[in-house]
N, C-alpha and C. Protein backbone atom coordinates (compact mmCIF):
# COMPACT_ATOMS: atom_id res chain seq x y z
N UNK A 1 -33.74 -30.15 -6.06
CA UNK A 1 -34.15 -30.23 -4.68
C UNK A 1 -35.65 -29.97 -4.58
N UNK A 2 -36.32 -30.60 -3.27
CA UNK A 2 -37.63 -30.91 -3.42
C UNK A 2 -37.96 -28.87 -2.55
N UNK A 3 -39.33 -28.54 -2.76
CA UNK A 3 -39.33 -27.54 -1.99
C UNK A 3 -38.90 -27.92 -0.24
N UNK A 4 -39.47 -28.78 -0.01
CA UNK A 4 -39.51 -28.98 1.59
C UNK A 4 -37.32 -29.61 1.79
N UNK A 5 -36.97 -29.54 1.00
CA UNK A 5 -35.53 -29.96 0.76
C UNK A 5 -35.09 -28.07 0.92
N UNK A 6 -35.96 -27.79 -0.09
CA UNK A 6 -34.69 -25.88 -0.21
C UNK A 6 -35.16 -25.22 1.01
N UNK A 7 -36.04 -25.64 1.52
CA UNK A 7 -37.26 -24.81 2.82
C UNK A 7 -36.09 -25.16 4.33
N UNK A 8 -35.69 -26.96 4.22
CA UNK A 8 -34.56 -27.35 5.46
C UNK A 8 -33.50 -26.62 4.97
N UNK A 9 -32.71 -26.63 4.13
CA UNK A 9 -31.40 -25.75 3.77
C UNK A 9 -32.04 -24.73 4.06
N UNK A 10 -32.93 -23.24 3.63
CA UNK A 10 -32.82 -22.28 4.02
C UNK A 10 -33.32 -21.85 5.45
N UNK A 11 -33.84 -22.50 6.21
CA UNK A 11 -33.68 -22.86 7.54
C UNK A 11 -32.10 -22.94 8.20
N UNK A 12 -31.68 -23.85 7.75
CA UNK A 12 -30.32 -23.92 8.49
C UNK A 12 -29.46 -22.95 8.41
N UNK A 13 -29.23 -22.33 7.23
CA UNK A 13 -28.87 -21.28 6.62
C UNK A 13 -28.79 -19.94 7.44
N UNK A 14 -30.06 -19.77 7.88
CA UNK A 14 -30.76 -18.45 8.91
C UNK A 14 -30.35 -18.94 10.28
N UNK A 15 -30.20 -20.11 10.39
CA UNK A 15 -29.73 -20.78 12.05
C UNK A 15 -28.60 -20.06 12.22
N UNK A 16 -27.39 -20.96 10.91
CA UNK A 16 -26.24 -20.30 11.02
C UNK A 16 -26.16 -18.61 11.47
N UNK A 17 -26.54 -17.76 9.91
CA UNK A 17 -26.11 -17.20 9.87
C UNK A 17 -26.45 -15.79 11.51
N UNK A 18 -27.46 -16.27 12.03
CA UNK A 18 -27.83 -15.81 13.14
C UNK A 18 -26.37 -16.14 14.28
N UNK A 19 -25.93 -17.20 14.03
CA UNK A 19 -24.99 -17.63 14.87
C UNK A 19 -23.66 -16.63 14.93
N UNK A 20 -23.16 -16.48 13.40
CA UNK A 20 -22.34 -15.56 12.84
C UNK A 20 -22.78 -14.69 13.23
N UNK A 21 -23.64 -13.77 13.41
CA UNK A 21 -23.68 -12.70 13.89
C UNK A 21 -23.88 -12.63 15.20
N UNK A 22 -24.02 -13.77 16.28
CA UNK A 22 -23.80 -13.70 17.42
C UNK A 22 -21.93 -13.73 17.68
N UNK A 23 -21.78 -14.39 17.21
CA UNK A 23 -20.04 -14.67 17.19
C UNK A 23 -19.48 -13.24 16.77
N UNK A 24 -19.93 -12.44 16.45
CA UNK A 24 -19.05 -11.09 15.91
C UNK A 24 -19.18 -10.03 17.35
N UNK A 25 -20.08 -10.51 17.96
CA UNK A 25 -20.40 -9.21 19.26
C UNK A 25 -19.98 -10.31 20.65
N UNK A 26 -20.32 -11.34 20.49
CA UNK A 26 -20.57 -11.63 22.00
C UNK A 26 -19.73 -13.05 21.96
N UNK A 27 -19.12 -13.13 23.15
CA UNK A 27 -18.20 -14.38 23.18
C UNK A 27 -19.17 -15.91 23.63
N UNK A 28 -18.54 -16.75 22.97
CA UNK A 28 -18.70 -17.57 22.79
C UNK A 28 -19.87 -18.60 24.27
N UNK A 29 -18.97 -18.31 24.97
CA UNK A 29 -19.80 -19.02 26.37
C UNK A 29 -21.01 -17.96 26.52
N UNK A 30 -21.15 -16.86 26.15
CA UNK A 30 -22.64 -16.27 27.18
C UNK A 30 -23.45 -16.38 25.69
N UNK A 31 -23.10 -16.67 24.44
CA UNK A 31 -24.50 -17.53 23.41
C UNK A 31 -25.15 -18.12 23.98
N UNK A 32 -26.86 -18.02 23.68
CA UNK A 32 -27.66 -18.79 24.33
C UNK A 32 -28.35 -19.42 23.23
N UNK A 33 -28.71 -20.74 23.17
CA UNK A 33 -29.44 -21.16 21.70
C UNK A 33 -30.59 -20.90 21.88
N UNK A 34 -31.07 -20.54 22.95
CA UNK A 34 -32.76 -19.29 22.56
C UNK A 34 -32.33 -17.77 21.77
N UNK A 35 -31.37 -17.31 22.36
CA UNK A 35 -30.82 -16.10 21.05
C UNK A 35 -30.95 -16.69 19.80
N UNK A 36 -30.32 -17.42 19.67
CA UNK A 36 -29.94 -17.80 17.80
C UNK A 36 -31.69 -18.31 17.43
N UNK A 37 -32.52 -19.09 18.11
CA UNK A 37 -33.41 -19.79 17.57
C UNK A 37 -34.22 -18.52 17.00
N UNK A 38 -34.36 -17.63 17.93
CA UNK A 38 -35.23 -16.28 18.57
C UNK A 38 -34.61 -15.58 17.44
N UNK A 39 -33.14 -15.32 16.96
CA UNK A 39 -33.02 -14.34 15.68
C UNK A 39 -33.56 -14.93 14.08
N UNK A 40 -32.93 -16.47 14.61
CA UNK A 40 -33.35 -17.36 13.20
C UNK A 40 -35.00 -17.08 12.70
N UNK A 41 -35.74 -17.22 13.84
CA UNK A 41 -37.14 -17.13 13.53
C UNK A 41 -37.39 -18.65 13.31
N UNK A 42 -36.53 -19.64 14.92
CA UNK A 42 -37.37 -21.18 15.02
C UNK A 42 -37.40 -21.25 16.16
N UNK A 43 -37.47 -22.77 16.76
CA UNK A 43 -37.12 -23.41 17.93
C UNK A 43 -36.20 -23.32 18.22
N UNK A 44 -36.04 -23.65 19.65
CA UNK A 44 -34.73 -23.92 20.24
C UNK A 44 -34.55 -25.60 19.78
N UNK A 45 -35.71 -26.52 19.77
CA UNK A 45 -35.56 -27.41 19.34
C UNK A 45 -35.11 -28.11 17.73
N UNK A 46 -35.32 -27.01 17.22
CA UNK A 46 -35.36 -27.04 15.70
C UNK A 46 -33.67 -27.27 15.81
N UNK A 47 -33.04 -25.95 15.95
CA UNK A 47 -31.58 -25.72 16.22
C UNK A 47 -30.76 -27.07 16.55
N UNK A 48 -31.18 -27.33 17.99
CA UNK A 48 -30.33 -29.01 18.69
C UNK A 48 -30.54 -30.25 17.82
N UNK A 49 -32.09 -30.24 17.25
CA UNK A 49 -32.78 -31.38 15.58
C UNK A 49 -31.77 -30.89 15.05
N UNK A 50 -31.10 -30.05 14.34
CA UNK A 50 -30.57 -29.45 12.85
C UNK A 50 -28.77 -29.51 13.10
N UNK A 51 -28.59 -29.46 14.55
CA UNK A 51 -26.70 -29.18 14.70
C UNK A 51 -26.38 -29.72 16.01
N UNK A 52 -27.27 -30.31 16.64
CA UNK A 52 -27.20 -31.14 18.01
C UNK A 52 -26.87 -30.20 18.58
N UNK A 53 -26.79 -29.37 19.40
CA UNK A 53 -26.21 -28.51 20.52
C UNK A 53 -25.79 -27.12 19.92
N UNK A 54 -25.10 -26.48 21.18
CA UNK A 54 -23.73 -24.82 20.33
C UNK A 54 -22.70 -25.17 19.70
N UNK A 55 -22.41 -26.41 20.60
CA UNK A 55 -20.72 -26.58 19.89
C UNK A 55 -20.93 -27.14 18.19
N UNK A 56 -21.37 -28.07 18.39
CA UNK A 56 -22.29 -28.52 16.26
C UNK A 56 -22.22 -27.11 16.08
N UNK A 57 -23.29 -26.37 16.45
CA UNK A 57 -23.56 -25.27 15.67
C UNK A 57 -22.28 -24.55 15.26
N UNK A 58 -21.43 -24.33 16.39
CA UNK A 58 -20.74 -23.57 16.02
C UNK A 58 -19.24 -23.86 15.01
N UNK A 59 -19.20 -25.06 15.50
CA UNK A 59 -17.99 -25.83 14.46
C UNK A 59 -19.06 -25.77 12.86
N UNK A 60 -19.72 -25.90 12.53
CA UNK A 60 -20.41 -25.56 11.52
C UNK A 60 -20.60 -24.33 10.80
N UNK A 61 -21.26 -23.25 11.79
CA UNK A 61 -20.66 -21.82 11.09
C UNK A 61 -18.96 -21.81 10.67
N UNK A 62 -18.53 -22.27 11.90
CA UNK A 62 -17.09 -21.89 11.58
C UNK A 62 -16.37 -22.67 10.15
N UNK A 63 -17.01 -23.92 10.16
CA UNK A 63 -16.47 -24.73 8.58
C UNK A 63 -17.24 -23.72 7.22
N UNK A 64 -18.53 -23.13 7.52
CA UNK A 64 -19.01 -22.76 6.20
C UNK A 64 -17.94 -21.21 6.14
N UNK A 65 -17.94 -20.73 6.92
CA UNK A 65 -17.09 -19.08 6.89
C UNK A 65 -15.58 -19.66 6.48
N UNK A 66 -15.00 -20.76 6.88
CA UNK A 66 -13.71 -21.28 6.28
C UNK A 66 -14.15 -21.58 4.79
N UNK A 67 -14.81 -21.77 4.49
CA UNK A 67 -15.10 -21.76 3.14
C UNK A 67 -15.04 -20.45 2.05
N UNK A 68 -16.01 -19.97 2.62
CA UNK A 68 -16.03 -18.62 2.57
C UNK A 68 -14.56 -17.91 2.08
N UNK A 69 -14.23 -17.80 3.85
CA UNK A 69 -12.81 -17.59 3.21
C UNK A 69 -11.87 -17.77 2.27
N UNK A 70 -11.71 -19.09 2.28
CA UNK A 70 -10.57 -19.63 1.10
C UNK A 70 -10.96 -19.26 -0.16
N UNK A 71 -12.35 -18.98 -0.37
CA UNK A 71 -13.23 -18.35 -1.44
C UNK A 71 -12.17 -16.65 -1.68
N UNK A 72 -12.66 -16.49 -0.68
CA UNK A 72 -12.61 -15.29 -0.65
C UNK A 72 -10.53 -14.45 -1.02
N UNK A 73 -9.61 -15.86 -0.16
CA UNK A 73 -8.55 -15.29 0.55
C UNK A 73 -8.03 -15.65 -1.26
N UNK A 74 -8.23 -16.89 -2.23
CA UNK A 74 -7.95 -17.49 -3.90
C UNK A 74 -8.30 -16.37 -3.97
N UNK A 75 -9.11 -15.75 -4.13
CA UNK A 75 -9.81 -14.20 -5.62
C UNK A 75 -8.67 -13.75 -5.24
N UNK A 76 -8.37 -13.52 -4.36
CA UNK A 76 -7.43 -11.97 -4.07
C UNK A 76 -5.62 -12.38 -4.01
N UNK A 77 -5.74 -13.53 -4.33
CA UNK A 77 -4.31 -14.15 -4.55
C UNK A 77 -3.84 -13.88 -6.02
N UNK A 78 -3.42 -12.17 -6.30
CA UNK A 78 -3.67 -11.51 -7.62
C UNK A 78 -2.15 -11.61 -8.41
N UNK A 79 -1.47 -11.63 -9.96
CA UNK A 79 -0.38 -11.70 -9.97
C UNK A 79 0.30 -10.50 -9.46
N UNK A 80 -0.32 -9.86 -8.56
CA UNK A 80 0.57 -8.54 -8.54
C UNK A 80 0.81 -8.39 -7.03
N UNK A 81 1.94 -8.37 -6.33
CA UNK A 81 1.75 -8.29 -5.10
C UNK A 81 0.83 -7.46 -4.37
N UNK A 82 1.54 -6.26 -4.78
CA UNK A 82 0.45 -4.96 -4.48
C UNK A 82 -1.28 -4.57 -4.46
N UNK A 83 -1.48 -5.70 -5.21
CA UNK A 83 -3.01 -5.97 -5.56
C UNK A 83 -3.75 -7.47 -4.63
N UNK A 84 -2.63 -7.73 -4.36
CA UNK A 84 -2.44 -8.99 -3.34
C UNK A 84 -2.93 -8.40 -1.90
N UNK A 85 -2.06 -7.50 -1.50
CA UNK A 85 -2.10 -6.99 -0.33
C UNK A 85 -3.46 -6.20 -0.39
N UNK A 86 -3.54 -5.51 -1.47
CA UNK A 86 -4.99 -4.72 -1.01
C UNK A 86 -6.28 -5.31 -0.64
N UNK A 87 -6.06 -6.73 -1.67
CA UNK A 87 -7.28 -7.74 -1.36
C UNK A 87 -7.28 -8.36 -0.09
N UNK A 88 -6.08 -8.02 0.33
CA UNK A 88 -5.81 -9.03 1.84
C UNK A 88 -6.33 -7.86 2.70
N UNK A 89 -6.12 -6.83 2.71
CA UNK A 89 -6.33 -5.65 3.87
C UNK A 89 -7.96 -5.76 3.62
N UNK A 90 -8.90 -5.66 2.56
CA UNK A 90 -10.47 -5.63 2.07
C UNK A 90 -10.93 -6.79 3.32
N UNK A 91 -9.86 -8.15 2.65
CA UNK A 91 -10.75 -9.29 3.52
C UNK A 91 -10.42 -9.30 4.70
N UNK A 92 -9.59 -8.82 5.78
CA UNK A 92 -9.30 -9.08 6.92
C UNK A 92 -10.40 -7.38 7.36
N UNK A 93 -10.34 -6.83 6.56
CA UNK A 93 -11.54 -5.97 7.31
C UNK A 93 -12.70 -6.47 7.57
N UNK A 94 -13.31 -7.69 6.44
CA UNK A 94 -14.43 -8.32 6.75
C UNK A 94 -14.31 -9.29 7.77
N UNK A 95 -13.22 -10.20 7.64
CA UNK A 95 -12.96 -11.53 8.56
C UNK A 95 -12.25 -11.37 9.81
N UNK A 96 -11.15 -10.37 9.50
CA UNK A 96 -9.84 -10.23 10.43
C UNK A 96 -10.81 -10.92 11.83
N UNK A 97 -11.59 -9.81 12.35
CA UNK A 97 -11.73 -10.09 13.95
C UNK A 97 -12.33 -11.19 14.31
N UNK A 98 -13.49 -11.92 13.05
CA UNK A 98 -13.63 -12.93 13.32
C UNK A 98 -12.58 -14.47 13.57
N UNK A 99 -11.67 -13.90 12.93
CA UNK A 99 -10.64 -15.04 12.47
C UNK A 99 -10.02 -14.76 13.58
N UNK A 100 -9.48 -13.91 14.86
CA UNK A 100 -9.05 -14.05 15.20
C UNK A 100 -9.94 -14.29 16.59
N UNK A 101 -11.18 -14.08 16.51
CA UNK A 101 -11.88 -14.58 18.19
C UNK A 101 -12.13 -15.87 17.65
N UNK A 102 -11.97 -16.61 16.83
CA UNK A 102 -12.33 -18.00 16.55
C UNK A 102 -10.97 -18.77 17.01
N UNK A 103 -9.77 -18.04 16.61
CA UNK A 103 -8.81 -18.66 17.65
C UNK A 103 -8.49 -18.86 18.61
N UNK A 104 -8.81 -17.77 19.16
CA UNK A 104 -9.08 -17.56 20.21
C UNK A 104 -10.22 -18.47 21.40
N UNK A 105 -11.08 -18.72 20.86
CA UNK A 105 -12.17 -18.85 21.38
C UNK A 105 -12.23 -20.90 21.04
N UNK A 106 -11.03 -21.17 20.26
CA UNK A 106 -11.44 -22.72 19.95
C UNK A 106 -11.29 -23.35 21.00
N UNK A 107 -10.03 -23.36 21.65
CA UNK A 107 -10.35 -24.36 23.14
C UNK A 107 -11.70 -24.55 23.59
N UNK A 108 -12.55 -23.84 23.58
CA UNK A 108 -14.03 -23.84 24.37
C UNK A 108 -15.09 -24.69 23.30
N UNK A 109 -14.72 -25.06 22.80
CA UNK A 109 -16.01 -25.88 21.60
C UNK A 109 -14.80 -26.71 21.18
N UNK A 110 -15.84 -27.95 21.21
CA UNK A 110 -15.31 -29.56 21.04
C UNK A 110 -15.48 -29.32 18.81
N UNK A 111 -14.11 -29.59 18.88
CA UNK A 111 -13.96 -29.85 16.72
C UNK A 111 -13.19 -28.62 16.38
N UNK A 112 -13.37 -27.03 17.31
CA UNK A 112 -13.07 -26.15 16.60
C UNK A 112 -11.44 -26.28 16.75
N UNK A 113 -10.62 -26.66 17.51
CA UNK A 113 -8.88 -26.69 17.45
C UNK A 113 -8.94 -27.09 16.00
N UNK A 114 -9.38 -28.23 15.63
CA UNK A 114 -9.21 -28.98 14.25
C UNK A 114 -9.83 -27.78 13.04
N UNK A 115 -10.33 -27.13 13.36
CA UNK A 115 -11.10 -26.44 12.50
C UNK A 115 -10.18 -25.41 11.95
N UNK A 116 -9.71 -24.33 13.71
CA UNK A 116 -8.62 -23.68 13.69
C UNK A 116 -7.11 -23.78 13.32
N UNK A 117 -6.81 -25.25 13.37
CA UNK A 117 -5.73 -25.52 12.74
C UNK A 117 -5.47 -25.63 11.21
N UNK A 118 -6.75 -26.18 10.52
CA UNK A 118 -7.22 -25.90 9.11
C UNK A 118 -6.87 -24.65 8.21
N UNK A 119 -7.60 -23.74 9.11
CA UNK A 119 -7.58 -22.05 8.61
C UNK A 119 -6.07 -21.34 8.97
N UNK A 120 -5.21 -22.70 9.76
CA UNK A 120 -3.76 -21.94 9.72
C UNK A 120 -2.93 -22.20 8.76
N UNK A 121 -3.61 -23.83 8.35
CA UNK A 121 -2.98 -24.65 7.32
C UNK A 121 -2.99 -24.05 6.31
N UNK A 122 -4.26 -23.19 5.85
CA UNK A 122 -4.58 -22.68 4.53
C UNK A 122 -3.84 -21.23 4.39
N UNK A 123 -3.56 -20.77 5.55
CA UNK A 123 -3.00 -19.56 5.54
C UNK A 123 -1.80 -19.41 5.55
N UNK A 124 -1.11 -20.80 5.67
CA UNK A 124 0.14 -20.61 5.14
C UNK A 124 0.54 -21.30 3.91
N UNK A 125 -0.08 -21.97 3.41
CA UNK A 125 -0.42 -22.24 2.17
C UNK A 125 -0.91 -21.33 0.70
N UNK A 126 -1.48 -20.37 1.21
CA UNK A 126 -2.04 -19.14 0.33
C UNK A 126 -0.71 -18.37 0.27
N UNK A 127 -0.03 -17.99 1.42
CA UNK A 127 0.75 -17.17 1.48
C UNK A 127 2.31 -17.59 0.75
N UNK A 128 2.33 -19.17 0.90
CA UNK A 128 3.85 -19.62 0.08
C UNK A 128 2.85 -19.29 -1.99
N UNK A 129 1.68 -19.60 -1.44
CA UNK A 129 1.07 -19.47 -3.39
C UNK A 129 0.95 -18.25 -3.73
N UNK A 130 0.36 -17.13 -3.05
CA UNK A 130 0.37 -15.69 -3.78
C UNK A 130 1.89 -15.17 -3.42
N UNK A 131 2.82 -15.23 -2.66
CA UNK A 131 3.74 -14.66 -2.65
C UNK A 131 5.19 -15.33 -2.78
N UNK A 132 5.33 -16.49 -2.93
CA UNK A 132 6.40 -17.54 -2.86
C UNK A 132 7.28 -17.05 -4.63
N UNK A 133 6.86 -17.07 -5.80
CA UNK A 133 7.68 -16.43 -6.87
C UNK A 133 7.65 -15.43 -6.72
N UNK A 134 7.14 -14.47 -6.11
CA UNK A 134 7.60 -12.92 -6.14
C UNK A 134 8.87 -12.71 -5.12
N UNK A 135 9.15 -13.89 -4.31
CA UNK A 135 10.63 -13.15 -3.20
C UNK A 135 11.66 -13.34 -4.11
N UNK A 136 12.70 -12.66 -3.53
CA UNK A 136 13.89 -12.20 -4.52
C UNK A 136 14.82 -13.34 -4.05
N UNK A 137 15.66 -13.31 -5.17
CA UNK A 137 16.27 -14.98 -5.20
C UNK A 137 17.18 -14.70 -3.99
N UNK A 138 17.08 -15.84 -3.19
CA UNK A 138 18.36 -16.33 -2.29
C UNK A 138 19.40 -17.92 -2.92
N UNK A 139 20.26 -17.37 -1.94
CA UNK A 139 21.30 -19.14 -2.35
C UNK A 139 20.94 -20.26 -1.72
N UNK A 140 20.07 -20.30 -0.32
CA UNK A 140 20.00 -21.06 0.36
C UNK A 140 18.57 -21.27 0.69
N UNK A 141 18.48 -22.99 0.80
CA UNK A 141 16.93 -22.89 0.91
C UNK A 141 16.45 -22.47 2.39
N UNK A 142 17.62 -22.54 3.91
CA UNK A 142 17.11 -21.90 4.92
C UNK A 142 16.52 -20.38 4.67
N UNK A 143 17.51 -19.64 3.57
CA UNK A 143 17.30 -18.64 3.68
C UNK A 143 15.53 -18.34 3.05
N UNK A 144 15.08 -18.96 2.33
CA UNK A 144 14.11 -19.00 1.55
C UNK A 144 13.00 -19.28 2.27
N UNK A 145 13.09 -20.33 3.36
CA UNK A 145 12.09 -20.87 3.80
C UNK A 145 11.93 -19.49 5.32
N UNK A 146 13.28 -18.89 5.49
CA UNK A 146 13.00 -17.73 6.78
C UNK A 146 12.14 -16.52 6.12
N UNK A 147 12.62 -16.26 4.73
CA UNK A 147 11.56 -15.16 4.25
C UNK A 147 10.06 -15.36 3.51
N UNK A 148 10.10 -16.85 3.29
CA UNK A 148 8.49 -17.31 3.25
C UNK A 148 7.80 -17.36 5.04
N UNK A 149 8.45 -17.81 5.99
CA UNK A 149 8.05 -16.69 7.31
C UNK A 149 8.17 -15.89 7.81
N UNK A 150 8.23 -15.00 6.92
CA UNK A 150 8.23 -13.61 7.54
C UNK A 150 7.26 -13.36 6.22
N UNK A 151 6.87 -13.66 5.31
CA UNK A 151 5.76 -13.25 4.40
C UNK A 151 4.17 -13.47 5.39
N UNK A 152 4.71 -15.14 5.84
CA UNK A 152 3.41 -15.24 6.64
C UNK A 152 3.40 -14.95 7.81
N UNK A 153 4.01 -13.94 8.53
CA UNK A 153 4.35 -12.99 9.76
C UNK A 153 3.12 -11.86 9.21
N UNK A 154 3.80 -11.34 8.22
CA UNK A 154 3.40 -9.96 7.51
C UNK A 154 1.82 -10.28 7.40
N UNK A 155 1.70 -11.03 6.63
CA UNK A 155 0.03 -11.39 5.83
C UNK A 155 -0.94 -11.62 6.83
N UNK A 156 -0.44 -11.86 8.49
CA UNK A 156 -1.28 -12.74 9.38
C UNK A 156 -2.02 -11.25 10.08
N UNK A 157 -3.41 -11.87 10.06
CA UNK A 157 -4.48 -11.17 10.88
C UNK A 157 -4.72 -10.55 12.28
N UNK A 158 -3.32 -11.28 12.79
CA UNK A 158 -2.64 -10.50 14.27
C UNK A 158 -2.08 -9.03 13.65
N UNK A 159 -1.10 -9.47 12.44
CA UNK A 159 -0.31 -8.18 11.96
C UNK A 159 -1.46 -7.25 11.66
N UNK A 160 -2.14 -7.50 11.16
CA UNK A 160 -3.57 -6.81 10.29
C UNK A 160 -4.23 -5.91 11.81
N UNK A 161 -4.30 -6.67 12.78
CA UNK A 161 -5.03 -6.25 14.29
C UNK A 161 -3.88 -5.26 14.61
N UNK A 162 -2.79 -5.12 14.86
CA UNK A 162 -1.82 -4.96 15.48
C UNK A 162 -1.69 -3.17 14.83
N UNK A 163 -1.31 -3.36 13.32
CA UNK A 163 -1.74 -2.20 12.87
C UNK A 163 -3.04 -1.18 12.64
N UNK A 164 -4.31 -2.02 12.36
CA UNK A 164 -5.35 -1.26 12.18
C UNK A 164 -5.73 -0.87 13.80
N UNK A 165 -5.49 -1.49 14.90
CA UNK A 165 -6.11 -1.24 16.11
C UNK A 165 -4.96 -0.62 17.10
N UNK A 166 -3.88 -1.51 17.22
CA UNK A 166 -3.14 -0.80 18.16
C UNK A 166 -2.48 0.26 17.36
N UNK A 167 -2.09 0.22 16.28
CA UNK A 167 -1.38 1.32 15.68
C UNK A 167 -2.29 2.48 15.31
N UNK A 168 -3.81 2.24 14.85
CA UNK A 168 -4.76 3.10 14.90
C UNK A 168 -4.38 3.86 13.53
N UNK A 169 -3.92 2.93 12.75
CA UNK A 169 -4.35 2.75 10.74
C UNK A 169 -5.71 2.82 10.23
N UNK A 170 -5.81 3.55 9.56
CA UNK A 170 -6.63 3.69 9.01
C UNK A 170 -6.89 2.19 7.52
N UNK A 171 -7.78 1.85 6.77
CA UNK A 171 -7.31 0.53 5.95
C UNK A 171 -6.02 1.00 4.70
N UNK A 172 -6.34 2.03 4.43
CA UNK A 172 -5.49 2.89 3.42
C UNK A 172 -3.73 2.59 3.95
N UNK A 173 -3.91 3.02 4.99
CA UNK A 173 -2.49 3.49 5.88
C UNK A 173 -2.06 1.85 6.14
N UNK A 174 -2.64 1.21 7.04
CA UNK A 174 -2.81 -0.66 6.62
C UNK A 174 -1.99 -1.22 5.69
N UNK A 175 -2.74 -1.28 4.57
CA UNK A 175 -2.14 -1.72 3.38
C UNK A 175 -1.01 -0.68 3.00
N UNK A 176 -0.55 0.19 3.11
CA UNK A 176 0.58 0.62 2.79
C UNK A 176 1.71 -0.03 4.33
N UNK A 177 1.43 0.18 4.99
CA UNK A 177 2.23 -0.37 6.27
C UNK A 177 2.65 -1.97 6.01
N UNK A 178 1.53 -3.09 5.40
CA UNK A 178 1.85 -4.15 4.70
C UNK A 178 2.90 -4.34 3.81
N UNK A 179 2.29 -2.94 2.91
CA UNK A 179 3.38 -3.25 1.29
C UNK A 179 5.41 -2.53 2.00
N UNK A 180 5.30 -1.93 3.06
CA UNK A 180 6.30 -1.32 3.56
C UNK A 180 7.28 -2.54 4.00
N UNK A 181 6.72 -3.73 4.59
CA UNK A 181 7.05 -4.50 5.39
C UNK A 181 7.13 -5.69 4.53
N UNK A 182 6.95 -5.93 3.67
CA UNK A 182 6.27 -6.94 2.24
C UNK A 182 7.51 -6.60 1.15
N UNK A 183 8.07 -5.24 1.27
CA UNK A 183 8.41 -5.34 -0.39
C UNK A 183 9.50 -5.18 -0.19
N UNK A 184 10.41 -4.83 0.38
CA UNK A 184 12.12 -5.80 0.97
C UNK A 184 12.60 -6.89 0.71
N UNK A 185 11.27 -7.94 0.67
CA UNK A 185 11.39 -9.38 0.81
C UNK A 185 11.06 -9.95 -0.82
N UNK A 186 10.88 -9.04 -1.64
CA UNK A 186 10.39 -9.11 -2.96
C UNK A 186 11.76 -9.22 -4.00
N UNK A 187 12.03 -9.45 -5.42
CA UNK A 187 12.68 -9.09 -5.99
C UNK A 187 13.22 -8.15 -6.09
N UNK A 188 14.47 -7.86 -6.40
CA UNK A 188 14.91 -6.62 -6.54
C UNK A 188 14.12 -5.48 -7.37
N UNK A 189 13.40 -5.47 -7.99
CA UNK A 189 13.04 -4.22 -8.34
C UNK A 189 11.04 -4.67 -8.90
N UNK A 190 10.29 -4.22 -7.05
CA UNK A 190 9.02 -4.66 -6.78
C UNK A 190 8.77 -3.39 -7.29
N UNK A 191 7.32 -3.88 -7.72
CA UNK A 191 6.45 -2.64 -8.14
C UNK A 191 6.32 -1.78 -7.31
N UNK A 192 6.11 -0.67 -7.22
CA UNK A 192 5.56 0.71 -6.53
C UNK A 192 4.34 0.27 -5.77
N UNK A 193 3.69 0.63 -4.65
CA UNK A 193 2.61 0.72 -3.79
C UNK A 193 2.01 1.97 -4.56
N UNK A 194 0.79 1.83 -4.60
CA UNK A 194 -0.23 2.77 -5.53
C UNK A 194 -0.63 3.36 -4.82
């Protein structure tokens, strides 16, 4: 890449990531793209040149952090359940709230439903791959396919909200409240919670 090539990428880069950190405090409609230009350190014009508008912008953060994620959600898809869950409680401490005001918040930006439906796709997809050979054998494939949903009941970032906030878990207490609810649904004789 030419310098004036790595100079536009790390430009956009700082657009975004200014964006992301508007998206973690403040909802979506009161963003102003003089905030983001003003944290980035550009134009407001630069910004609308680089992602056409908020909604670009923001379906854009939101595709690179889905990245991110799936990055992030594979590492921690460990052979061990228990090591599974801890990596899941780590990343929903980083992502959880984002992941869930982005659902929240997709009706209002044109691309993000499609975006949001993606990150559901993948999340139940991760969840039949890190935990689908560890459930304990059934006879029936209804029965199989009701406790691969209830794996992705357990694993979901509502459950993650539900305990760390309304239940007022600590991440420790979290991930054991996970592995409590998780290891029923396991083979008969699941490893110990550490």
């Amino acid at each position: 890449m030419s310098a004036r090539a790595d100079a536009v990428e790390l430009t956009g880069e700082r657009i975004i990531d200014a964006m992301l950190a508007r998206l973690t405090s403040t909802p979506y409609e009161r963003i102003r793209l003089e905030d983001i230009a003003a944290d980035a350190g550009v134009t407001v014009q630069t910004v609308i040149r680089r992602f056409g508008g908020k909604p670009g912008l923001m379906t854009t953060t939101v595709e690179r952090e889905l990245g991110r994620i799936a990055a992030a959600r594979d590492a921690a898809a460990h052979a061990s359940p228990a090591a599974t869950i801890r990596a899941l409680v780590e990343h929903y401490e980083r992502y959880g709230s984002l992941i869930l005001k982005t659902y929240a918040e997709a009706p209002l930006v044109p691309g993000l439903p499609e975006l949001a439906a993606r990150g559901r796709e993948y999340h139940l997809d991760w969840c039949r791959r890190a935990f689908g050979h560890h459930l304990a054998p059934v006879g029936d494939d209804a029965t199989r396919r009701r406790r691969l949903a209830e794996v992705i009941a357990i694993c979901d970032a509502t459950t993650w909200r539900i305990l760390r906030f309304d239940g007022a878990l600590d991440p420790d207490q979290t991930e054991e409240a996970l592995w409590e609810l998780l290891a029923p649904l396991l083979r008969s004789e699941p490893e110990q919670h550490p």
